[in-house]
N, C-alpha and C. Protein backbone atom coordinates (compact mmCIF):
# COMPACT_ATOMS: atom_id res chain seq x y z
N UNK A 1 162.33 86.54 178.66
CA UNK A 1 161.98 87.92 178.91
C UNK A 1 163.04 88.82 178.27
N UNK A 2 162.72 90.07 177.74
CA UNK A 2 163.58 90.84 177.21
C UNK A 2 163.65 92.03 177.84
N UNK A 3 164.89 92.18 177.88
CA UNK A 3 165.16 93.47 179.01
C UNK A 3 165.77 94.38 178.46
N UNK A 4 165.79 94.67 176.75
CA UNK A 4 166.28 95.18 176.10
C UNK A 4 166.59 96.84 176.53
N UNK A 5 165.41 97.41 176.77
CA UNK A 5 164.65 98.71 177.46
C UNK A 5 165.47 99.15 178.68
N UNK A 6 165.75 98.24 179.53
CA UNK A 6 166.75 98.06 180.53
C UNK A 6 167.96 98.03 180.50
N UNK A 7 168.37 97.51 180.38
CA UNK A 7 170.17 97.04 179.52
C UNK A 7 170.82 98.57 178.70
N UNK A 8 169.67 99.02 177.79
CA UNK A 8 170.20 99.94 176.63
C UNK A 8 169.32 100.54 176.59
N UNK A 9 169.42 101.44 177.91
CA UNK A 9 168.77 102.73 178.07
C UNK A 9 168.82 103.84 176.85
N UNK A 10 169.82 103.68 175.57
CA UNK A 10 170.13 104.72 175.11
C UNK A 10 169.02 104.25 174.23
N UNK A 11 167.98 103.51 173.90
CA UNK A 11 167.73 102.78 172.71
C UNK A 11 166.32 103.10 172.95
N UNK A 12 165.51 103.39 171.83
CA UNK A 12 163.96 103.33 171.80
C UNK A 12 163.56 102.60 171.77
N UNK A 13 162.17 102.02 172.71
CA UNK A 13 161.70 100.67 172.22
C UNK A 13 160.02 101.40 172.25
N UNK A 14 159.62 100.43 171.36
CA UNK A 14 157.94 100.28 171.20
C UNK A 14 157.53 98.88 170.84
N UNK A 15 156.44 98.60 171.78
CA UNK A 15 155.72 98.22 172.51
C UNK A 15 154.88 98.28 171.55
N UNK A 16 154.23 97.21 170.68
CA UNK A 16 152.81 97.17 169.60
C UNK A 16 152.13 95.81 170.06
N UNK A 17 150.88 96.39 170.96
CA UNK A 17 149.60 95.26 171.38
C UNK A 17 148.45 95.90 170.66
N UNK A 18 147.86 94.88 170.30
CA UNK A 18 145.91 95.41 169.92
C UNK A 18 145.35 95.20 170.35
N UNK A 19 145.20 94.67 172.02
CA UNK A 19 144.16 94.46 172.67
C UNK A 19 144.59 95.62 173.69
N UNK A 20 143.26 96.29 173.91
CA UNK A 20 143.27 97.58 175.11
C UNK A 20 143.85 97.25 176.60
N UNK A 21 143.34 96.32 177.17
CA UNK A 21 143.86 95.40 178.19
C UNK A 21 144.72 95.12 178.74
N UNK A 22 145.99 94.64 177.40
CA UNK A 22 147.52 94.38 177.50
C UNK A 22 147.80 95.70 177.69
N UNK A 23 147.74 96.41 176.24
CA UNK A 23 148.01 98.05 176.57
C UNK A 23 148.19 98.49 178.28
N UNK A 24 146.99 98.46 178.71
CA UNK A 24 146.62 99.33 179.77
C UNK A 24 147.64 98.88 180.61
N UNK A 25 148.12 97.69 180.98
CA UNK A 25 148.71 96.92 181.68
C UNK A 25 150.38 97.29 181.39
N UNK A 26 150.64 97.23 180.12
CA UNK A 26 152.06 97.41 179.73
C UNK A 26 152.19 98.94 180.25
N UNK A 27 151.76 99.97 179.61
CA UNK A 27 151.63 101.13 180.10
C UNK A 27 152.06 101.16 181.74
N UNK A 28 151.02 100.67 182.49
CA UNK A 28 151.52 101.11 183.74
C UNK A 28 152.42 100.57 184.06
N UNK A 29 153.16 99.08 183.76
CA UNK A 29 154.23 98.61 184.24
C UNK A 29 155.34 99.38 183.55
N UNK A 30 155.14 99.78 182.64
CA UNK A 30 156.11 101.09 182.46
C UNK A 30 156.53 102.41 183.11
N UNK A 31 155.28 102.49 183.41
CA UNK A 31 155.45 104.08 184.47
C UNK A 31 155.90 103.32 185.92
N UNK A 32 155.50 102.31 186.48
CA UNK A 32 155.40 101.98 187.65
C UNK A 32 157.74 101.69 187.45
N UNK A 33 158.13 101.10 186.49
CA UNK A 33 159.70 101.10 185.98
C UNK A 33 160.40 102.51 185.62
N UNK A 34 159.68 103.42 185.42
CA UNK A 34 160.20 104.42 185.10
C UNK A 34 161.26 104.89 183.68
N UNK A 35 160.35 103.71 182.70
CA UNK A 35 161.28 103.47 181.52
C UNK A 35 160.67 104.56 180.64
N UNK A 36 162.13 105.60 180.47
CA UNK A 36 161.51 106.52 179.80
C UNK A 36 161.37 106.30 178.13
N UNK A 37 162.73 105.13 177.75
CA UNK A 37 162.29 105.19 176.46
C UNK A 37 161.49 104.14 176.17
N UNK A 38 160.38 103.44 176.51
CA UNK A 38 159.76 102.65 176.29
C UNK A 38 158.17 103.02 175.82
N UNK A 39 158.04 103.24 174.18
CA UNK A 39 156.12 103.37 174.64
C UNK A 39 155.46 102.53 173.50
N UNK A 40 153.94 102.45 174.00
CA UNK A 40 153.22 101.18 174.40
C UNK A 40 152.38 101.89 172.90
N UNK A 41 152.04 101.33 171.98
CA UNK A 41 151.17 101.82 170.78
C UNK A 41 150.05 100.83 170.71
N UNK A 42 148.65 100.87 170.77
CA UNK A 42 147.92 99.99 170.81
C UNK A 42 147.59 100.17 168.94
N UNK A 43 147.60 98.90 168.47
CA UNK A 43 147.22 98.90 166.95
C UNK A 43 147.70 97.34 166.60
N UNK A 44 147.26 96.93 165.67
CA UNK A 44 147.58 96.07 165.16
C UNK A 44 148.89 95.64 164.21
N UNK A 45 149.32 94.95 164.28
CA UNK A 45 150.54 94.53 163.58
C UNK A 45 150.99 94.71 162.41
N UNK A 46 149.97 94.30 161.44
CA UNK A 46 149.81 94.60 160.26
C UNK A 46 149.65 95.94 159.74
N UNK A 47 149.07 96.85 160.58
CA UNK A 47 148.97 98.17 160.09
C UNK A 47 150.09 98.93 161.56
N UNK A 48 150.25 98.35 161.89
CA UNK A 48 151.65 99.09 162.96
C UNK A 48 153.19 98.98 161.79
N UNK A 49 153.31 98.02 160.82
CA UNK A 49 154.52 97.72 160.66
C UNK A 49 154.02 98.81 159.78
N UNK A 50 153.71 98.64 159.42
CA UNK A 50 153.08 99.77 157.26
C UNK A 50 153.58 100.98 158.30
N UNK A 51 152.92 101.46 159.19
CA UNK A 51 152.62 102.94 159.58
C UNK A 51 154.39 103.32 160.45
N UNK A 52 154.85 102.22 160.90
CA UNK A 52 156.40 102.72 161.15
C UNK A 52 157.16 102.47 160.42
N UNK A 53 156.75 101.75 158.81
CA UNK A 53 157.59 101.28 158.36
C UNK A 53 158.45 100.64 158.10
N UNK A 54 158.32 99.53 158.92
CA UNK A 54 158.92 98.07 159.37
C UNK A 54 158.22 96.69 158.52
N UNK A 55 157.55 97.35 157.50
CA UNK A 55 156.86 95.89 156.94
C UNK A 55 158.19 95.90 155.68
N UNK A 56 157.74 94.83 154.82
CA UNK A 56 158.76 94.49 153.69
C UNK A 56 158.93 95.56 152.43
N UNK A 57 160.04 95.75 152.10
CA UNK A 57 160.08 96.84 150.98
C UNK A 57 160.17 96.15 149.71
């Protein structure tokens, strides 16, 4: 388990699922934690990395 979000509050994290389901689920266990820098992007991987810019240069 990674508790990255936890540990290093100072740090942004995102959260990339493509199924609505997980989403919905991660989401609230987020609000239900109160993790403010934590958010949940539903999309796929392949077009999540391109669109933040995390795929290969």
């Amino acid at each position: 388990m990674n508790l990255t979000a936890v540990t290093e509050a100072s740090w942004k994290v995102t959260l990339l699922e493509s199924i609505n389901k997980r989403c919905v689920f991660l989401e609230h266990a987020v609000s239900l934690t109160g993790l403010s820098n934590v958010q949940v992007i539903r999309e796929r991987a392949e077009v999540g990395f391109l669109t933040f810019g995390l795929g290969n240069s």
